[in-house]
C-alpha atoms as a PDB file:
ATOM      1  CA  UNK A   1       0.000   0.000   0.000  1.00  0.00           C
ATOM      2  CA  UNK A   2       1.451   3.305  -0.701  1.00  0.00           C
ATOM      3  CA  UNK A   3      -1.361   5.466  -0.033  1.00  0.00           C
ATOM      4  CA  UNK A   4      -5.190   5.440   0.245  1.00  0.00           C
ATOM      5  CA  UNK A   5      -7.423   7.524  -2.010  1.00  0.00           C
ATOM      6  CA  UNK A   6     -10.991   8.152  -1.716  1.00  0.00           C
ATOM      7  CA  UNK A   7     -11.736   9.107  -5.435  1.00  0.00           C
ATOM      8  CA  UNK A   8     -15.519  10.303  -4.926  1.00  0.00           C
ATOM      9  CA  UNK A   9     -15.026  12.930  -2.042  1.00  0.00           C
ATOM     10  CA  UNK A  10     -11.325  13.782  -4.046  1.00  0.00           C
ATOM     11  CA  UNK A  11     -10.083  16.717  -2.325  1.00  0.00           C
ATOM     12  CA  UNK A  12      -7.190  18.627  -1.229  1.00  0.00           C
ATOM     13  CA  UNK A  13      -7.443  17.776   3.208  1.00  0.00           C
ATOM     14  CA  UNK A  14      -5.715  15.823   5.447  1.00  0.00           C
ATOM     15  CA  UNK A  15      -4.808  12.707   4.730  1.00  0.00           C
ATOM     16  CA  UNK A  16      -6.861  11.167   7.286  1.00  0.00           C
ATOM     17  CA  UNK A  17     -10.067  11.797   5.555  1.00  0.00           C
ATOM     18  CA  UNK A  18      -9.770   9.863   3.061  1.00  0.00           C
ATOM     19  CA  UNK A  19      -8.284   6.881   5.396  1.00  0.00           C
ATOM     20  CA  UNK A  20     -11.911   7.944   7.841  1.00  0.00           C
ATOM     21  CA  UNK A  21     -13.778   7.437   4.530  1.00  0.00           C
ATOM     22  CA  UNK A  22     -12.249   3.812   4.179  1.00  0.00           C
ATOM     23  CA  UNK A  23     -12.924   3.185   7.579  1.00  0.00           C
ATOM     24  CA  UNK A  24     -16.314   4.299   7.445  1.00  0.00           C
ATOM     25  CA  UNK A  25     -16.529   1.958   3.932  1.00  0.00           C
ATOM     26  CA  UNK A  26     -15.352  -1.239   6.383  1.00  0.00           C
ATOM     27  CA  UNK A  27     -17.832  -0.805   9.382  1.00  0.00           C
ATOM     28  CA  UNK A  28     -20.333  -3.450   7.970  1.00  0.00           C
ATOM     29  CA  UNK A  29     -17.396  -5.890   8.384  1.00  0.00           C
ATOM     30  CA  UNK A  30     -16.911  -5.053  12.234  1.00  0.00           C
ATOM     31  CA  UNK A  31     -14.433  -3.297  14.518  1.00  0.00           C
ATOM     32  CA  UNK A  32     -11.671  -6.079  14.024  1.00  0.00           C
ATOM     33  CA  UNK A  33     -11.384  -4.714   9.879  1.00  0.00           C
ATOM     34  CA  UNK A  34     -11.673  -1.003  10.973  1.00  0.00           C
ATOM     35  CA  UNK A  35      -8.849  -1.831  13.376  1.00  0.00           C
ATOM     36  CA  UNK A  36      -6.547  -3.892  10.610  1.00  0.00           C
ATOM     37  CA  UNK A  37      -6.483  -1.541   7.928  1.00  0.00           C
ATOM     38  CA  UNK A  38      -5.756   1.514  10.028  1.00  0.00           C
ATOM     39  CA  UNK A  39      -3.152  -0.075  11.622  1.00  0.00           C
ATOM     40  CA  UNK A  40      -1.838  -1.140   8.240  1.00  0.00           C
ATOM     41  CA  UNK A  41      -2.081   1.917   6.863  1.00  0.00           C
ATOM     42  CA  UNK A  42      -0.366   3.429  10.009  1.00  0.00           C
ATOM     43  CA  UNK A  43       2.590   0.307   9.414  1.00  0.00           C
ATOM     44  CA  UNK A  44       2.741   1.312   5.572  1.00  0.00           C
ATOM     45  CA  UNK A  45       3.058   5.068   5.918  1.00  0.00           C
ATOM     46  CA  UNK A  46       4.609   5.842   9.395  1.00  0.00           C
ATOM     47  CA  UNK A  47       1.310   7.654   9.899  1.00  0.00           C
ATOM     48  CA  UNK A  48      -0.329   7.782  13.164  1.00  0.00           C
ATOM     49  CA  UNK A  49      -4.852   8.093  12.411  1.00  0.00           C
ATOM     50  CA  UNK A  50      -6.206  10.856  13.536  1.00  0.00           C
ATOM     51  CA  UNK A  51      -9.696  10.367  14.889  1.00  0.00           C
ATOM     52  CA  UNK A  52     -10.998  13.440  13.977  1.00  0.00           C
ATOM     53  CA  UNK A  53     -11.517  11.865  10.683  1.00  0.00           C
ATOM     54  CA  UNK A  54     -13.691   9.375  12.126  1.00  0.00           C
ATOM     55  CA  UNK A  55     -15.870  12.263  13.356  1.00  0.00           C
ATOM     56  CA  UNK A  56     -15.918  14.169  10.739  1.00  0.00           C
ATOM     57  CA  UNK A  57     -16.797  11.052   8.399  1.00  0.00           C
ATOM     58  CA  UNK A  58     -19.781   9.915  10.572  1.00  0.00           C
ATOM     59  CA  UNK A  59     -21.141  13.076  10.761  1.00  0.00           C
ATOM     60  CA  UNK A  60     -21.046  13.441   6.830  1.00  0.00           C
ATOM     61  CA  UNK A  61     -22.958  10.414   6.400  1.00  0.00           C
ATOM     62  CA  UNK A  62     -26.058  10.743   9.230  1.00  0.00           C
ATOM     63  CA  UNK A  63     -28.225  11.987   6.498  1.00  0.00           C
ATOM     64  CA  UNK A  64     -28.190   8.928   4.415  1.00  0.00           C
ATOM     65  CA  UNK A  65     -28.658   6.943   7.297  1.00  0.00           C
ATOM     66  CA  UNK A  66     -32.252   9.131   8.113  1.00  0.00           C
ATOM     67  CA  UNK A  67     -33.746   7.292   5.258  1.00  0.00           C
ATOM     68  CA  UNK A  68     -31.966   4.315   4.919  1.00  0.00           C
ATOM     69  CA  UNK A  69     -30.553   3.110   8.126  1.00  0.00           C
ATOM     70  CA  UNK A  70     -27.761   0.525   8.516  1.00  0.00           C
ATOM     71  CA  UNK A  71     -28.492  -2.647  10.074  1.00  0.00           C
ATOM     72  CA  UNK A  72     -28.328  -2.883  13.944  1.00  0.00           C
ATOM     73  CA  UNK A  73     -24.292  -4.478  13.961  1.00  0.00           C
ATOM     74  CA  UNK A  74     -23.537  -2.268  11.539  1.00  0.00           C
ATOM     75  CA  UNK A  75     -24.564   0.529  13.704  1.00  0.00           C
ATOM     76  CA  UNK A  76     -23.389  -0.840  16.714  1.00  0.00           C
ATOM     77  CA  UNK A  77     -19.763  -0.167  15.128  1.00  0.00           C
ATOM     78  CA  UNK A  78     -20.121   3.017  13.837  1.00  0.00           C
ATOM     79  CA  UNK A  79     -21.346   3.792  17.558  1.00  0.00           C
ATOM     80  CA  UNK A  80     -18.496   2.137  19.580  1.00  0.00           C
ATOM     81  CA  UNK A  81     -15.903   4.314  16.594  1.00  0.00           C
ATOM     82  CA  UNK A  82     -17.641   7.427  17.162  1.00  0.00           C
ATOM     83  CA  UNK A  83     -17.362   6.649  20.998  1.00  0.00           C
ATOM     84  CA  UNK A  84     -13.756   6.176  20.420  1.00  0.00           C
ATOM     85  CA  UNK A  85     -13.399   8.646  18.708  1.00  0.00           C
ATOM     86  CA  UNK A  86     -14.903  11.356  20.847  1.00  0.00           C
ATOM     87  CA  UNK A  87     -12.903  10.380  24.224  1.00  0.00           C
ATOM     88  CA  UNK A  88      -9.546   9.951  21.962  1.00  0.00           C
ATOM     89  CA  UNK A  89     -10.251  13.798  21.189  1.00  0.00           C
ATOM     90  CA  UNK A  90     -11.166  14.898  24.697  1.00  0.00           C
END
């Protein structure tokens, strides 16, 4: 891996938006995936995540989820990350 791209939100930002957008893209495969390809990402790059992505990401998507929610483990991850998240930040 020699970097992460998240072609339909392209911008110019941190880097750790589009790694948050990947994340967010693995939740329906549970915490254990989340965890693998950040800390892969972090191994590959000598990056350390920032959880303000995850935030930010989340946040971005709660409209979508209005009309069409994700199922309940699905939303149990994307729960415990924003929970992480949050207290990592405080």
């Amino acid at each position: 891996m020699t970097g992460v791209v998240d072609w339909p939100n392209a911008s110019i930002g941190p880097p750790s938006a589009d790694v948050g957008h990947c994340r967010a893209n693995l939740f329906p495969y549970g915490p254990a995936a989340v965890s693998r390809f950040t800390q892969a990402w972090q191994d590959l790059t000598g990056a350390t995540y920032n959880p303000w992505a995850d935030v930010v990401t989340i946040i971005g998507t709660l409209d979508g989820m209005r009309e069409e929610p994700p199922p309940p483990a699905e939303r149990d991850v994307i729960e415990t990350v924003l929970a992480q998240a949050v207290t990592a930040l405080s």
